[in-house]
Protein backbone atom coordinates (compact mmCIF):
# COMPACT_ATOMS: atom_id res chain seq x y z
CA UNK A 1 0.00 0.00 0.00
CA UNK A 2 1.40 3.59 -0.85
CA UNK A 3 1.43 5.70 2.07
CA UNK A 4 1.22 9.57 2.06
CA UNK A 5 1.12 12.38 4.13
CA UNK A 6 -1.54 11.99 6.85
CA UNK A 7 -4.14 14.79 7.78
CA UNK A 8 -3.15 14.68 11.48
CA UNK A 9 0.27 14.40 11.01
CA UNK A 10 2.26 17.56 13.70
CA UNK A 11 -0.50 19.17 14.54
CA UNK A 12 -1.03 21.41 11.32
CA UNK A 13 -3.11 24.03 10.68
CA UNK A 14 -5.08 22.01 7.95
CA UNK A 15 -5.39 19.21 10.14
CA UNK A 16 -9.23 18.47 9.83
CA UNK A 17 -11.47 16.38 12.91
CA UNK A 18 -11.84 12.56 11.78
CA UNK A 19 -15.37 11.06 12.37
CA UNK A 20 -13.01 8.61 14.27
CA UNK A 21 -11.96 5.08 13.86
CA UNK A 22 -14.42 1.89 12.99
CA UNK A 23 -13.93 -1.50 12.65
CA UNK A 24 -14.48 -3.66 9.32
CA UNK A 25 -12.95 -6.90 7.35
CA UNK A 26 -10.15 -6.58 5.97
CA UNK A 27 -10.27 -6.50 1.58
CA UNK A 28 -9.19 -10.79 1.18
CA UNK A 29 -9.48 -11.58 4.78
CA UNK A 30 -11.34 -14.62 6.40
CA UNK A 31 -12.74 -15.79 8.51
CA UNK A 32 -12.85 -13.42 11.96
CA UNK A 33 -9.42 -11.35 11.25
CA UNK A 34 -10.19 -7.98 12.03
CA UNK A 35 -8.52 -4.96 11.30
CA UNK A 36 -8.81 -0.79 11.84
CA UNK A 37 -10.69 0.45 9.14
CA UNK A 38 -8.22 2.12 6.53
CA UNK A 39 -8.14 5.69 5.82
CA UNK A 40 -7.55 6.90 2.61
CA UNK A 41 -3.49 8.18 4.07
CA UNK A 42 -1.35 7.01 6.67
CA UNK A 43 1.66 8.62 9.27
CA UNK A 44 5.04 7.12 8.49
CA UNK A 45 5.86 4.55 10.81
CA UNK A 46 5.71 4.51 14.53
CA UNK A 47 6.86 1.61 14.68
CA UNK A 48 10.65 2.53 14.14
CA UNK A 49 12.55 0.76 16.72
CA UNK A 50 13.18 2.05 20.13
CA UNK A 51 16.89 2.78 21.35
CA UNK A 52 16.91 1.15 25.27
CA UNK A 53 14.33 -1.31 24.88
CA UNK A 54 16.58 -4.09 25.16
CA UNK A 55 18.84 -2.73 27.57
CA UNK A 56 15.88 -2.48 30.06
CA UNK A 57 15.04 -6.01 29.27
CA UNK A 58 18.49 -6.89 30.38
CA UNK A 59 18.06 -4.94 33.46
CA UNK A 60 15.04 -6.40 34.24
CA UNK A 61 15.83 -10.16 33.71
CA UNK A 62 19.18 -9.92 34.82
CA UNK A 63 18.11 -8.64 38.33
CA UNK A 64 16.00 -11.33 38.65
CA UNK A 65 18.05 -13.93 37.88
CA UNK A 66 20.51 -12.25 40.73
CA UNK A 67 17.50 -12.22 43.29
CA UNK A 68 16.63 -16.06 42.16
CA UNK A 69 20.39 -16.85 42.97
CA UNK A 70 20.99 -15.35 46.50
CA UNK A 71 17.53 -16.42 47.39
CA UNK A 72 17.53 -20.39 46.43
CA UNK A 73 20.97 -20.43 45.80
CA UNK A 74 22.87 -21.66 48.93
CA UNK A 75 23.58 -25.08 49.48
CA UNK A 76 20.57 -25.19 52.21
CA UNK A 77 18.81 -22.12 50.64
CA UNK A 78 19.50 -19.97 53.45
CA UNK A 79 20.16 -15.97 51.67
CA UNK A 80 23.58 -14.91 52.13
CA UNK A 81 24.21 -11.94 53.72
CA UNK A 82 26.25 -8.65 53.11
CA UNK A 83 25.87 -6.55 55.94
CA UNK A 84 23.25 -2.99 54.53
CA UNK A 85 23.44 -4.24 51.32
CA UNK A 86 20.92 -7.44 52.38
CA UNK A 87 17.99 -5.64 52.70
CA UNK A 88 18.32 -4.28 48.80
CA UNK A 89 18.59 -7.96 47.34
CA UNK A 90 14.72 -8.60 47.53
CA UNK A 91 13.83 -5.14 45.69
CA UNK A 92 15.90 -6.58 42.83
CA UNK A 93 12.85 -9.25 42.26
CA UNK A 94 10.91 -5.59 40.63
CA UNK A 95 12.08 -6.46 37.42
CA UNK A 96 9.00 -8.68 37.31
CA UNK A 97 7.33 -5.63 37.52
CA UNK A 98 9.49 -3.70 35.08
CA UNK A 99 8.84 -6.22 32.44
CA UNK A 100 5.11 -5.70 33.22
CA UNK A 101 5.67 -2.02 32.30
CA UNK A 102 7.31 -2.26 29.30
CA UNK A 103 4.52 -4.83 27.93
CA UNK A 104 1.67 -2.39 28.50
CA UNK A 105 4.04 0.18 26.60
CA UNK A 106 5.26 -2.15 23.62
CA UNK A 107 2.26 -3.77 23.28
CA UNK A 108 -0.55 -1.21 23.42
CA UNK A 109 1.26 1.44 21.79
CA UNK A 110 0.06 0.28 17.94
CA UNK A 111 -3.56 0.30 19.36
CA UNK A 112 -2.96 3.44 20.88
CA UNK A 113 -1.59 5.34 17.84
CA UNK A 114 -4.11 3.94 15.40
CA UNK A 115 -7.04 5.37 17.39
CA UNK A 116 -5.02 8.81 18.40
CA UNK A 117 -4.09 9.28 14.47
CA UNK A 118 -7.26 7.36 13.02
CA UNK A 119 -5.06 5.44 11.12
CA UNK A 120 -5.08 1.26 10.46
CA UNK A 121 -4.32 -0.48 13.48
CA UNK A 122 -2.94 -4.33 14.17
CA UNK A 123 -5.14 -7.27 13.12
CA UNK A 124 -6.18 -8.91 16.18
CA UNK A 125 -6.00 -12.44 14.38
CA UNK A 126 -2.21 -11.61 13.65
CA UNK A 127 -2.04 -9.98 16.95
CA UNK A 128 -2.42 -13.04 19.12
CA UNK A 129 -0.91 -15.33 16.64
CA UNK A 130 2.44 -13.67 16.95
CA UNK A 131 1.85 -13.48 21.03
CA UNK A 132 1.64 -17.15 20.69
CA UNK A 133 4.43 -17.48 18.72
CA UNK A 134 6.49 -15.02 20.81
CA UNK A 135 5.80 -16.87 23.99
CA UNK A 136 5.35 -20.31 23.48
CA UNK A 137 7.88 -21.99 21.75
CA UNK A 138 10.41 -21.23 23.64
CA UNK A 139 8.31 -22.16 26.86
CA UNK A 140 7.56 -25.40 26.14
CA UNK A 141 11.07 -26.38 24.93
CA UNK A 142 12.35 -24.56 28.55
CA UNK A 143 9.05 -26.63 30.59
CA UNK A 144 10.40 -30.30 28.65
CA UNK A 145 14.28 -29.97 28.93
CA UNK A 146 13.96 -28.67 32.92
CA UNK A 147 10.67 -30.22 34.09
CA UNK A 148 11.02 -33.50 32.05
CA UNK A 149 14.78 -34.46 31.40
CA UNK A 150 16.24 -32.61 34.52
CA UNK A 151 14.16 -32.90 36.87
CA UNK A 152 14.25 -29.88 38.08
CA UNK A 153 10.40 -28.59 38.22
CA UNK A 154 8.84 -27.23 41.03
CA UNK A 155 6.15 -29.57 41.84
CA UNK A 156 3.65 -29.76 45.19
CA UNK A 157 3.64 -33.02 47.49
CA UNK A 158 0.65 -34.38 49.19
CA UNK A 159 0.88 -31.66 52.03
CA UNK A 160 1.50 -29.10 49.37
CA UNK A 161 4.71 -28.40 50.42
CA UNK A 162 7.47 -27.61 47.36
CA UNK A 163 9.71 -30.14 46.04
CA UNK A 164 11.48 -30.67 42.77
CA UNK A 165 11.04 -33.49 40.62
CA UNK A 166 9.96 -34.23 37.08
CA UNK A 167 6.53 -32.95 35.64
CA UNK A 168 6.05 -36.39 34.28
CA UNK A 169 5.09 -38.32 37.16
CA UNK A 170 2.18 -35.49 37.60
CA UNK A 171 0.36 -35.58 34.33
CA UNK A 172 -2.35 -33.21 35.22
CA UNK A 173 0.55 -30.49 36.65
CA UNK A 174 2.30 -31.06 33.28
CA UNK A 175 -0.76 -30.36 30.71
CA UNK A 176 -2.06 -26.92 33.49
CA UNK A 177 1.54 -26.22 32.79
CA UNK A 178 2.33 -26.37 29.07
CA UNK A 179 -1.63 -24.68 28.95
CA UNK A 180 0.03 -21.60 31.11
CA UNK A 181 -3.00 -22.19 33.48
CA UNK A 182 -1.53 -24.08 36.58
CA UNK A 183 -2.07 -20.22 38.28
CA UNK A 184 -5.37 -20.98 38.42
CA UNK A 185 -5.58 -24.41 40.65
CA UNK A 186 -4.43 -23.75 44.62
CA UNK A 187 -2.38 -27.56 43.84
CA UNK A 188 -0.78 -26.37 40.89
CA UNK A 189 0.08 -22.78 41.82
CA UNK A 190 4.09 -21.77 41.33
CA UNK A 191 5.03 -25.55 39.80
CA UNK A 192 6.72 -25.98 36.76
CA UNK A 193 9.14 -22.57 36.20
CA UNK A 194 8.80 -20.93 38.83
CA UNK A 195 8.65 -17.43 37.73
CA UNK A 196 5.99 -18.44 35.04
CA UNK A 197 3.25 -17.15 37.27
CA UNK A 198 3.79 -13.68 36.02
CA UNK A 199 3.93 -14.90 32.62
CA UNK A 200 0.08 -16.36 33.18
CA UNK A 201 -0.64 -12.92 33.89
CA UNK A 202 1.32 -11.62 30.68
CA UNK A 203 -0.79 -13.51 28.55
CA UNK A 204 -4.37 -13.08 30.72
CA UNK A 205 -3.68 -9.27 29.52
CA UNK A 206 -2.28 -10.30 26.01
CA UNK A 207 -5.84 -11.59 25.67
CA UNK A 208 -7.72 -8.55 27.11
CA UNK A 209 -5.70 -5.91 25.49
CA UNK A 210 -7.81 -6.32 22.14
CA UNK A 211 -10.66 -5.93 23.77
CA UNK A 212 -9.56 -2.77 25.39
CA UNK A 213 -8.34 -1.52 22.00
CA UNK A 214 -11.96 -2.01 20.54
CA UNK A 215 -13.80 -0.49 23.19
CA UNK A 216 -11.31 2.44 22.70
CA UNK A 217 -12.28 2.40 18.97
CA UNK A 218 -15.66 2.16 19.46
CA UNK A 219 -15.56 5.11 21.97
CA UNK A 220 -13.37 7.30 19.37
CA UNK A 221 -16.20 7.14 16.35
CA UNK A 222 -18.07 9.81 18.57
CA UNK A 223 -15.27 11.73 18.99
CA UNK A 224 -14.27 14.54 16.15
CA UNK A 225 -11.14 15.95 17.85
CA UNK A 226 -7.43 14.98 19.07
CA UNK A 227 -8.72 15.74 22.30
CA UNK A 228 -11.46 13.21 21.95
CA UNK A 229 -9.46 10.10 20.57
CA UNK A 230 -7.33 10.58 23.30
CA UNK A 231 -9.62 10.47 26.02
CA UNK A 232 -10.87 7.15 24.26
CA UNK A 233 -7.39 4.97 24.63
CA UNK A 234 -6.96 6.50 28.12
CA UNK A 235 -10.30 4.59 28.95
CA UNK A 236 -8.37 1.38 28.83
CA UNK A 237 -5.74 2.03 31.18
CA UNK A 238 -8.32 3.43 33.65
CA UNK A 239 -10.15 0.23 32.93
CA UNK A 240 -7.12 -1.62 34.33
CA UNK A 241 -6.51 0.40 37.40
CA UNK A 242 -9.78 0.30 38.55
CA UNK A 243 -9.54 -4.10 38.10
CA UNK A 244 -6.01 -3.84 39.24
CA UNK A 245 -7.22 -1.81 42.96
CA UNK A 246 -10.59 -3.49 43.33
CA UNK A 247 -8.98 -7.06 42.90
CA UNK A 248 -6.51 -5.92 45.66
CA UNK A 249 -9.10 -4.75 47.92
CA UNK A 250 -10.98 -8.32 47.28
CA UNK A 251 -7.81 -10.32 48.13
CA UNK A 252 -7.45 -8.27 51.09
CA UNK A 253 -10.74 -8.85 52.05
CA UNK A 254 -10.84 -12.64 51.44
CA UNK A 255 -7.40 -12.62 53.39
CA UNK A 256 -8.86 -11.18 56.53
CA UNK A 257 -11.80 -13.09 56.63
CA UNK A 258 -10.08 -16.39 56.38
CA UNK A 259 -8.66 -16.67 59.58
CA UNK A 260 -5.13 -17.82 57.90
CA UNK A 261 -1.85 -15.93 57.48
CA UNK A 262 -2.06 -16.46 54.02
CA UNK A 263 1.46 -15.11 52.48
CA UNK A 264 -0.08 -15.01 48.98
CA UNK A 265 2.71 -17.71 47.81
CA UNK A 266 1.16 -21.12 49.31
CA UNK A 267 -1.46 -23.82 47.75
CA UNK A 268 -4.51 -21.87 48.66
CA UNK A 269 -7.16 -19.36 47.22
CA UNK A 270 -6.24 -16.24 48.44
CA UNK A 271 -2.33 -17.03 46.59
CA UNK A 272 -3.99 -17.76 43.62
CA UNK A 273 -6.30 -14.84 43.47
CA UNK A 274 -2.73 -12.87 44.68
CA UNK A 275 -0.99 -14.15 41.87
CA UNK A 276 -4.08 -13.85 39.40
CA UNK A 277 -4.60 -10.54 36.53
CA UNK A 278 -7.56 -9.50 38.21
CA UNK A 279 -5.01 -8.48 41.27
CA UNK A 280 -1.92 -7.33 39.10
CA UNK A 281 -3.89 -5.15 35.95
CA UNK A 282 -3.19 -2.20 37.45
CA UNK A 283 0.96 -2.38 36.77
CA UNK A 284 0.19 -2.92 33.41
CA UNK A 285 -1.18 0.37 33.07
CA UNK A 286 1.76 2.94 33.40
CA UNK A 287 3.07 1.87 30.27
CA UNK A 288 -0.15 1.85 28.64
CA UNK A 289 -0.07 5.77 29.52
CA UNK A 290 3.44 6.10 28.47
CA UNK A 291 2.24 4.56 25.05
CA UNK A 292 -0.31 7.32 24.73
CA UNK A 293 1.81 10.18 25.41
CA UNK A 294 4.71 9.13 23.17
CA UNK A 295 2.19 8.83 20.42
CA UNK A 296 1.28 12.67 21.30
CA UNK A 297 5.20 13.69 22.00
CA UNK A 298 6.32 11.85 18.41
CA UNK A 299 3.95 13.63 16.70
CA UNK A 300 4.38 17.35 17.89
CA UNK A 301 1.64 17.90 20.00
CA UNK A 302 3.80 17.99 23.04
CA UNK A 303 7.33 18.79 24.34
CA UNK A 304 8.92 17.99 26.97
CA UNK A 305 11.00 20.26 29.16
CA UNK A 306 14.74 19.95 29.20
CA UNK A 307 14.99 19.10 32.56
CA UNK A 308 11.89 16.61 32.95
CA UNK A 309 14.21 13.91 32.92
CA UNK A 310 16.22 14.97 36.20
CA UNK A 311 12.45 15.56 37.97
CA UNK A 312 11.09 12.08 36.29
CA UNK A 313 14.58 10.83 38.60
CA UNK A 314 13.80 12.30 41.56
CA UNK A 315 10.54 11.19 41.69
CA UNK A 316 11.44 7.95 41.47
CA UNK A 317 13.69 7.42 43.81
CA UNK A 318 11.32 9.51 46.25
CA UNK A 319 8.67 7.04 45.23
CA UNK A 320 10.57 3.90 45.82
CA UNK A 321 12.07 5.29 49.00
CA UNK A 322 8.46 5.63 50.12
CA UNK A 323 7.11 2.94 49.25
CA UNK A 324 9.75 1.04 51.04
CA UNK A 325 9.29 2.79 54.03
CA UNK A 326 5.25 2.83 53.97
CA UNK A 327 4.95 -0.89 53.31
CA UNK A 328 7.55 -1.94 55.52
CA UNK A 329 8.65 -4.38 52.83
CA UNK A 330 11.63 -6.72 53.25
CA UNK A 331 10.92 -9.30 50.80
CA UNK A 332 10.57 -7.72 47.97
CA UNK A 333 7.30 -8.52 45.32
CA UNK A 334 3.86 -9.88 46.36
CA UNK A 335 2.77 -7.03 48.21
CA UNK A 336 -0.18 -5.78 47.13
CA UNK A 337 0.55 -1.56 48.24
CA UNK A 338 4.30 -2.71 47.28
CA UNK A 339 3.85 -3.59 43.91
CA UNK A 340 1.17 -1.16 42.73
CA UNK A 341 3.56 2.12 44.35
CA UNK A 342 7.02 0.43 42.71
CA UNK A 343 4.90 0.77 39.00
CA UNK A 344 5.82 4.18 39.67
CA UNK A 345 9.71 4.21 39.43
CA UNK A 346 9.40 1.62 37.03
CA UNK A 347 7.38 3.28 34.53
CA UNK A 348 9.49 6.81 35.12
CA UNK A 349 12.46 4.72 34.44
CA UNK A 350 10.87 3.52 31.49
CA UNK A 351 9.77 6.89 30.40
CA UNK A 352 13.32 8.09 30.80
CA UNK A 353 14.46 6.17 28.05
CA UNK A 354 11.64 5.92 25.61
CA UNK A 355 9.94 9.31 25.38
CA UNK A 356 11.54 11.51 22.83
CA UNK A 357 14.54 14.02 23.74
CA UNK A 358 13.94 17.31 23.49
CA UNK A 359 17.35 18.24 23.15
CA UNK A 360 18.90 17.29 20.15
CA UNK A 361 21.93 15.32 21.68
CA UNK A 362 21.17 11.84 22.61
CA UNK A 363 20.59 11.42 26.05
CA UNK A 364 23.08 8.99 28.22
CA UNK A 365 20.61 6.05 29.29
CA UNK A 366 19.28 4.90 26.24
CA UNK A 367 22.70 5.15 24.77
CA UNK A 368 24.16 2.96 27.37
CA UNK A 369 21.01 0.48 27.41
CA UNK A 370 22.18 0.02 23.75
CA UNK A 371 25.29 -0.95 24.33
CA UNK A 372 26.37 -4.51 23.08
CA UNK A 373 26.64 -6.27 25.66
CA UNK A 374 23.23 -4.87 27.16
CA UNK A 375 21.24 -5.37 23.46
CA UNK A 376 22.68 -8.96 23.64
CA UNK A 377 21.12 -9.59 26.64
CA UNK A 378 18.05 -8.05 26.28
CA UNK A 379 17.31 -10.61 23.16
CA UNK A 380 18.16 -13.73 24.82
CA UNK A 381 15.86 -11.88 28.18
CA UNK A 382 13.01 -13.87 27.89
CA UNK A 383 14.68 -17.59 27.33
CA UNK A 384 17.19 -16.13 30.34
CA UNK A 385 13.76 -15.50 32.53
CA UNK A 386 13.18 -18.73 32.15
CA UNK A 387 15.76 -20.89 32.03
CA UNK A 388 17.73 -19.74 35.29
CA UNK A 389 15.44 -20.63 38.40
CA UNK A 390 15.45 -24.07 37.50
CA UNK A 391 18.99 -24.24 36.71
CA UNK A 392 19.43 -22.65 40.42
CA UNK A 393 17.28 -25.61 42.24
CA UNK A 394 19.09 -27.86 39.67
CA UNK A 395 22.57 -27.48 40.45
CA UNK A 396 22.11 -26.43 44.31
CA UNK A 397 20.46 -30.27 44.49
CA UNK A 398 23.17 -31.55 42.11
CA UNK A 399 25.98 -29.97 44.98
CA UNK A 400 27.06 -27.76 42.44
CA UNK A 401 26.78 -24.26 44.75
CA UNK A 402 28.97 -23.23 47.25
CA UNK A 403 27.63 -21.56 51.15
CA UNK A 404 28.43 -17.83 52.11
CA UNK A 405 28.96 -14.35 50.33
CA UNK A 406 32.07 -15.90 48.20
CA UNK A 407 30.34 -18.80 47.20
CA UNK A 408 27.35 -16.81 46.19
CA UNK A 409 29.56 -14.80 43.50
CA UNK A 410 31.12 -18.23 42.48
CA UNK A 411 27.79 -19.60 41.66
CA UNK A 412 26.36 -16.60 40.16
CA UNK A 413 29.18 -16.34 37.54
CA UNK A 414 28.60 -19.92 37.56
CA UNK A 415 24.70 -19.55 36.40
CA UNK A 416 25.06 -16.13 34.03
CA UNK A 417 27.20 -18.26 32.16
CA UNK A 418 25.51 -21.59 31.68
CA UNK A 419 21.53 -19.80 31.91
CA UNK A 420 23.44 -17.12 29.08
CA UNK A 421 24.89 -20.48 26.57
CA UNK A 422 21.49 -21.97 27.25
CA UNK A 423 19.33 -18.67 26.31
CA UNK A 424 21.31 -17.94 23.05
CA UNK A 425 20.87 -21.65 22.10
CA UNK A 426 17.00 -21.47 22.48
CA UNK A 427 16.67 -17.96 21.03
CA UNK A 428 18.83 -19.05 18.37
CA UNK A 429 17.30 -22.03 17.64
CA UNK A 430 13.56 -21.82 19.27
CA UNK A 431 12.67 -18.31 19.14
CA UNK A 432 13.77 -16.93 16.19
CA UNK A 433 12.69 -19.96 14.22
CA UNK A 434 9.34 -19.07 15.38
CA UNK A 435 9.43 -15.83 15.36
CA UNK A 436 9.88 -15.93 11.84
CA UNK A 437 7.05 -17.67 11.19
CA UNK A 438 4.91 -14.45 12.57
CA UNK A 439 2.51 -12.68 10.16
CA UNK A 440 3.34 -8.47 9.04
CA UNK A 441 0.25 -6.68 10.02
CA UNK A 442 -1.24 -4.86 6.95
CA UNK A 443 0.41 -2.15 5.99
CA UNK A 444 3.86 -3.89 6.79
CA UNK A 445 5.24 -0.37 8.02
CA UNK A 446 2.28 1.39 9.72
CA UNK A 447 2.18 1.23 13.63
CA UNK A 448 3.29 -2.51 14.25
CA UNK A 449 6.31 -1.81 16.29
CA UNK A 450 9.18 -4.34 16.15
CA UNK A 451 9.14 -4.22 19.64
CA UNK A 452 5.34 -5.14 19.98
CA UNK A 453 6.00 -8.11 18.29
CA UNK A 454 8.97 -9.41 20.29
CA UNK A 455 7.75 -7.71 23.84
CA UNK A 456 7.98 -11.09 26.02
CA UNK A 457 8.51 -10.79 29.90
């Protein structure tokens, strides 16, 4: 498709109000594949890619991985310590959150722009068939090799208490597993990988987000301004807070009526509505704002002052400080006040890098997040996410880790190198396999950011 200069392109003078956005069939497609309805001209691309994305994905799975190895670690599991630098070890398991973040930004951003610009937006056929082949793949390969061949799965005994062992002796844990829905069943809860509860909750709001993005269509064909389509795809993100806090408030509720310490983490109800998307939409949402106001910023509309990056800082380090210090928090995710006040930092820090400069020199942070080794990394992050848990329980029951503050640095060297060989090997050979078998969106260079079709946690 030719693509031309669109009406609402900077914010010019001739720009004229669009009746706003509507759905219809794509011209060829089948079946249910749904697309934006297509305008008669298009912006250029918004889907150029983003300096520091990968670098934050780095960040963000590397620090868990650290957390992951002080915590389990140790010969008999028991954290090392290092004096005032203990209490900061837990805080490093908010990359989890971090990688939350940057989904609602990657992901909703297309959806965002093609209602704020009245432009074509992502099929939502194509949409979820390149989720699926983003996040799969690469799973189940990860589940087999560590839960089936090693060993090495988390897996609940008859008192519920954790053990590790292979998925196939449990059949039923296995198939909730490889289905990503083992969050859902109190028995089943935290087995398999370990840190693939979150991704259950990645892809519970892979599956809403489309539904978001037509509700924010179908709220923009009223609307005959900027002003107006903007106000629809911020209807979304509010949609998600108010889940997000409500399904807090529930848990809390169903916590203090139960009589139980419940810790949120343990084969019962209240953990799995703690570890559930109704309880966790709302740190989704940051990004999804971020996504909304770098569509404005990229397109004129807004700037920036020079020194919002220095206040966007300070805020978050004020913010994490006090959220610290209000919550009383010492282990780090899984607090309910915790988590939703940490979005804060994280999404600053994300906005940091991603929102356009308004100075024309590049700023620092992005350039160092795209550094080589930081870019290399970030695109082995996801198969990294999930490779290195089990390969902690693995070799700490193998005898293969070491007691104390030295022999934590031994055996963290010891896992960045064999979880880093193993995570190039599967994105090597697993992911990008896959990922090549992913469908463009229609047109190939309208509003489908690279990054929205790779954003993984």
């Amino acid at each position: 498709m030719r693509s031309s200069r669109s009406t609402f392109a900077r914010g010019s003078s001739r720009t004229r109000p669009h009746k706003g956005t509507v759905w219809r069939r794509r011209a060829g497609a089948t079946g249910t594949d749904t697309a934006f309805s297509q305008p008669k001209t298009a912006l250029p691309s918004s889907g150029s890619r983003l300096p520091g994305i990968e670098g934050l994905r780095a960040i963000a799975a590397g620090s868990i991985l650290i957390f992951h190895g002080w915590r389990y670690g140790s010969p008999d599991q028991s954290p090392p310590q290092f004096g005032p630098l203990t209490s900061i070890m837990p805080h490093l398991s908010l990359g989890v959150i971090l990688f939350f973040c940057l989904s609602g930004f990657l992901l909703y951003r297309p959806f965002a722009a093609a209602v704020l610009r009245a432009t074509p937006g992502p099929s939502i056929r194509t949409y979820l068939r390149n989720r699926a082949l983003r996040i799969l793949p690469a799973y189940w390969v990860i589940l087999f090799v560590t839960g089936v061949m090693l060993n090495a799965a988390l897996l609940r005994d008859g008192s519920s208490e954790m053990e590790l062992g292979s998925l196939a002796h449990q059949p039923a844990t296995l198939a909730k597993n490889f289905a990503l829905v083992h969050s859902y069943d109190p028995q089943t809860l935290l087995t398999g990988i370990g840190p693939a509860w979150s991704l259950v909750i990645e892809v519970a709001f892979y599956a809403t987000l489309p539904l978001l993005a037509m509700l924010a269509v179908l709220l923009a064909r009223r609307a005959r301004t900027r002003g107006g389509r903007r106000l629809a795809t911020l209807v979304g993100p509010l949609v998600l807070l108010a889940l997000g806090l409500l399904g807090k408030v529930f848990a809390h509720f169903v916590r203090a009526h139960s009589g139980v310490g419940f810790s949120g983490w343990g084969a019962d109800w209240y953990s799995v509505l703690a570890r559930s998307f109704l309880t966790n939409a709302d740190l989704f949402v940051f990004g999804m704002l971020l996504a909304v106001l770098h569509t404005d910023i990229e397109d004129g509309l807004l700037r920036l002052p020079r020194w919002w990056r220095y206040a966007a800082a300070a805020a978050a380090g004020a913010v994490a400080l006090a959220a610290v210090y209000i919550t009383s928090n010492t282990t780090g995710i899984g607090d309910a006040k915790y988590d939703t006040l940490m979005t804060i930092p994280c999404g600053l820090l994300l906005a940091i890098v991603v929102l356009p400069d308004p100075t024309p020199a590049r700023h620092w942070l992005p350039a160092l997040l795209d550094s080589r080794p930081l870019v290399a990394i970030g695109l082995v992050s996801y198969s990294l996410f999930l490779w290195h848990e089990p390969l902690t329980h693995w070799t700490r029951e193998q005898g293969l880790t070491l007691a104390g503050t030295g022999g934590f640095v031994v055996n963290l060297v010891v896992l960045a190198i064999v979880t880093g060989l193993l995570s190039w090997l599967t994105y090597r050979y697993v992911e990008v396999p896959a990922m090549s078998r992913r469908r463009r969106q229609a047109p190939p260079t309208d509003l489908v950011a690279s990054e929205q079709a790779r954003a993984a946690p």
